[in-house]
Protein backbone atom coordinates (compact mmCIF):
# COMPACT_ATOMS: atom_id res chain seq x y z
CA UNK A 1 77.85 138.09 -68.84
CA UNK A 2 80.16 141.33 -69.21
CA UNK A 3 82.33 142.21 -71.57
CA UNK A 4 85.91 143.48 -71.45
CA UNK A 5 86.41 146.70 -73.23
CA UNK A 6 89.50 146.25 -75.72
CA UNK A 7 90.16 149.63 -74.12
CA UNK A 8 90.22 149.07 -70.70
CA UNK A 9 91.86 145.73 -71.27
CA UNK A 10 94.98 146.94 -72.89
CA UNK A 11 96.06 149.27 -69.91
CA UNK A 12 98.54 147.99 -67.96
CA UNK A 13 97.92 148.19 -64.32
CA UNK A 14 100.86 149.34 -62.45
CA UNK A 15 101.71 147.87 -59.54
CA UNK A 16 101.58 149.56 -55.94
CA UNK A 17 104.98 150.82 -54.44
CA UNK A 18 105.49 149.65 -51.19
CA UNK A 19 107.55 151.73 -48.90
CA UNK A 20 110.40 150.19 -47.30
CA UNK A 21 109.70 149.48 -43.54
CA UNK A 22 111.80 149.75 -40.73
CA UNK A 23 112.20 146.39 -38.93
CA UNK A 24 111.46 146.75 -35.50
CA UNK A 25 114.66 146.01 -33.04
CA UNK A 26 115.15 142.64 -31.15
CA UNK A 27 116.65 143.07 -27.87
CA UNK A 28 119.45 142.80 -27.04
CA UNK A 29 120.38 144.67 -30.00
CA UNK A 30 120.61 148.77 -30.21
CA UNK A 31 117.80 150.32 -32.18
CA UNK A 32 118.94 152.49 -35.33
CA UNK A 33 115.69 154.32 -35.22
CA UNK A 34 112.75 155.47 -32.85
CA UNK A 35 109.96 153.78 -34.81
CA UNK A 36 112.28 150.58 -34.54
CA UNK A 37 111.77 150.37 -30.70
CA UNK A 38 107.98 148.88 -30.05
CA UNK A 39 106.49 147.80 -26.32
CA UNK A 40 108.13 144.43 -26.66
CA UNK A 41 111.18 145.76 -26.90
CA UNK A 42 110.71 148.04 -24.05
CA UNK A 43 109.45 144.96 -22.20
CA UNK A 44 112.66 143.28 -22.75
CA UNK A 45 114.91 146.24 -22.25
CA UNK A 46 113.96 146.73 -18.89
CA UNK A 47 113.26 142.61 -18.18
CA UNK A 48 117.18 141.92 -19.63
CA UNK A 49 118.68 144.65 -17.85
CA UNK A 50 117.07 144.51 -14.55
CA UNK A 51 118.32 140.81 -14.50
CA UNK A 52 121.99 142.09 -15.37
CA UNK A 53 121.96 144.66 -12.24
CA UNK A 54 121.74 147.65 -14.70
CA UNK A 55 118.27 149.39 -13.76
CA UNK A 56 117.41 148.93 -9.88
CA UNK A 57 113.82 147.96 -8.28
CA UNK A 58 113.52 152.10 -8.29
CA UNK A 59 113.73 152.99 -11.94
CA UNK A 60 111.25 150.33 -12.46
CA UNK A 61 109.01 151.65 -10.15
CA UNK A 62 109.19 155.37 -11.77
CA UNK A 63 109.04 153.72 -14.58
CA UNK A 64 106.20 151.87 -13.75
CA UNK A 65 104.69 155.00 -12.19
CA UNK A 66 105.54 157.33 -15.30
CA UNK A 67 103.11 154.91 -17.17
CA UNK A 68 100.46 154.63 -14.87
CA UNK A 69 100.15 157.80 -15.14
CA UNK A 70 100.32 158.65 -18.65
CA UNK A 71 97.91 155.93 -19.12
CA UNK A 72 95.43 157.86 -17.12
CA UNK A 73 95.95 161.32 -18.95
CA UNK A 74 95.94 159.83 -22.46
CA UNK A 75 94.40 156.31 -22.33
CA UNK A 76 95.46 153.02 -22.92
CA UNK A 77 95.77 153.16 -26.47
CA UNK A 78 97.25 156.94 -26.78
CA UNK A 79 100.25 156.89 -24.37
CA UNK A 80 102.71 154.78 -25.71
CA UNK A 81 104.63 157.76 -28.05
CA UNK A 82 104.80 159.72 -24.81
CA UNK A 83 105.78 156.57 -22.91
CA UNK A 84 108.84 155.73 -25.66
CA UNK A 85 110.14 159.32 -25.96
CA UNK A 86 111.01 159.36 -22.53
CA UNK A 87 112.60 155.57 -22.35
CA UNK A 88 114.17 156.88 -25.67
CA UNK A 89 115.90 160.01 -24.20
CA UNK A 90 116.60 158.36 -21.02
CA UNK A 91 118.23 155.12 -22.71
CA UNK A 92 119.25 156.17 -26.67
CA UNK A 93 119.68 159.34 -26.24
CA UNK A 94 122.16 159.59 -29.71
CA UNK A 95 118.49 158.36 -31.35
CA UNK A 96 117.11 161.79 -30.14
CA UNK A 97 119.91 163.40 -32.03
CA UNK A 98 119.79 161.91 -35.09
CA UNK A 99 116.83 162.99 -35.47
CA UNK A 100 117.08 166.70 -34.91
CA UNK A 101 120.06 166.56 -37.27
CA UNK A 102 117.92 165.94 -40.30
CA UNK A 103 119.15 167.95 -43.49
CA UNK A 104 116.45 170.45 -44.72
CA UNK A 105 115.89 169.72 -48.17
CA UNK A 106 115.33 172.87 -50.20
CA UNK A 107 111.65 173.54 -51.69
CA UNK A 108 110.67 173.78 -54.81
CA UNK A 109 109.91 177.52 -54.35
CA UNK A 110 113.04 178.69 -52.75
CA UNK A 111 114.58 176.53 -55.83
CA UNK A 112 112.71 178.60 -58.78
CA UNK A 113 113.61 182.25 -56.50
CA UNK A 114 117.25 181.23 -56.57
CA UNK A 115 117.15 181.06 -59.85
CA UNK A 116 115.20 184.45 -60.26
C-alpha cells in the first residue's frame, strides 16, 4: 500500500479553466462569428435557401464545383477553412469585417518604452 505525503496532500488542486466556446449557429439563424458556421450549417444554408428560390441550380453547381476542387488540392480533411471563407465572404460578408476590425492591444514592451 502507498502512503499519502501530509505534504502533497494538503495542496489544493486547482481546477482547470475552461475557455468559453462559441456555440456553433443553427440555421436559419445568422452566425455572429466564423468559427460559429460548421458544414452542417453550410449544408442547410444552401438546402433552406435553394428551396426558398434564393440560390439557383447554378450557384450550387459552382458551388459544388469550388469544392470538388478544393477537395482535390487539399484533401478531404484539409479543405473545409478554404471552403467556408469563400461561402463566408460570398454570404456574411459583415463577418469578414468584423474580423479585420479587431483592436490591437498594446504589448507589454511598447507599454514599459512609453513609459521610458
Amino acid at each position: 500500500m502507498s502512503e499519502v505525503k501530509p505534504e502533497v496532500a494538503a495542496e489544493e488542486v486547482q481546477p482547470k479553466r475552461t475557455r468559453k466556446t462559441t456555440p456553433i449557429a443553427v440555421y436559419p439563424e445568422v452566425p455572429t462569428r466564423i468559427i460559429a458556421i460548421d458544414g452542417q450549417y453550410i449544408k442547410d444554408y444552401f438546402a433552406g435557401e435553394f428551396k426558398a428560390g434564393n440560390i439557383t441550380r447554378k450557384e450550387i453547381g459552382e458551388w459544388t464545383d469550388l469544392a470538388e476542387k478544393l477537395i482535390a488540392e487539399k484533401g478531404e480533411r484539409a479543405y473545409f477553412q478554404e471552403f467556408r471563407a469563400q461561402f463566408v465572404q460570398k454570404f456574411f460578408p459583415d463577418l469578414e469585417k468584423r474580423k479585420s476590425q479587431k483592436v490591437k492591444k498594446e504589448s507589454m514592451s511598447d507599454f514599459l518604452k512609453g513609459l521610458l
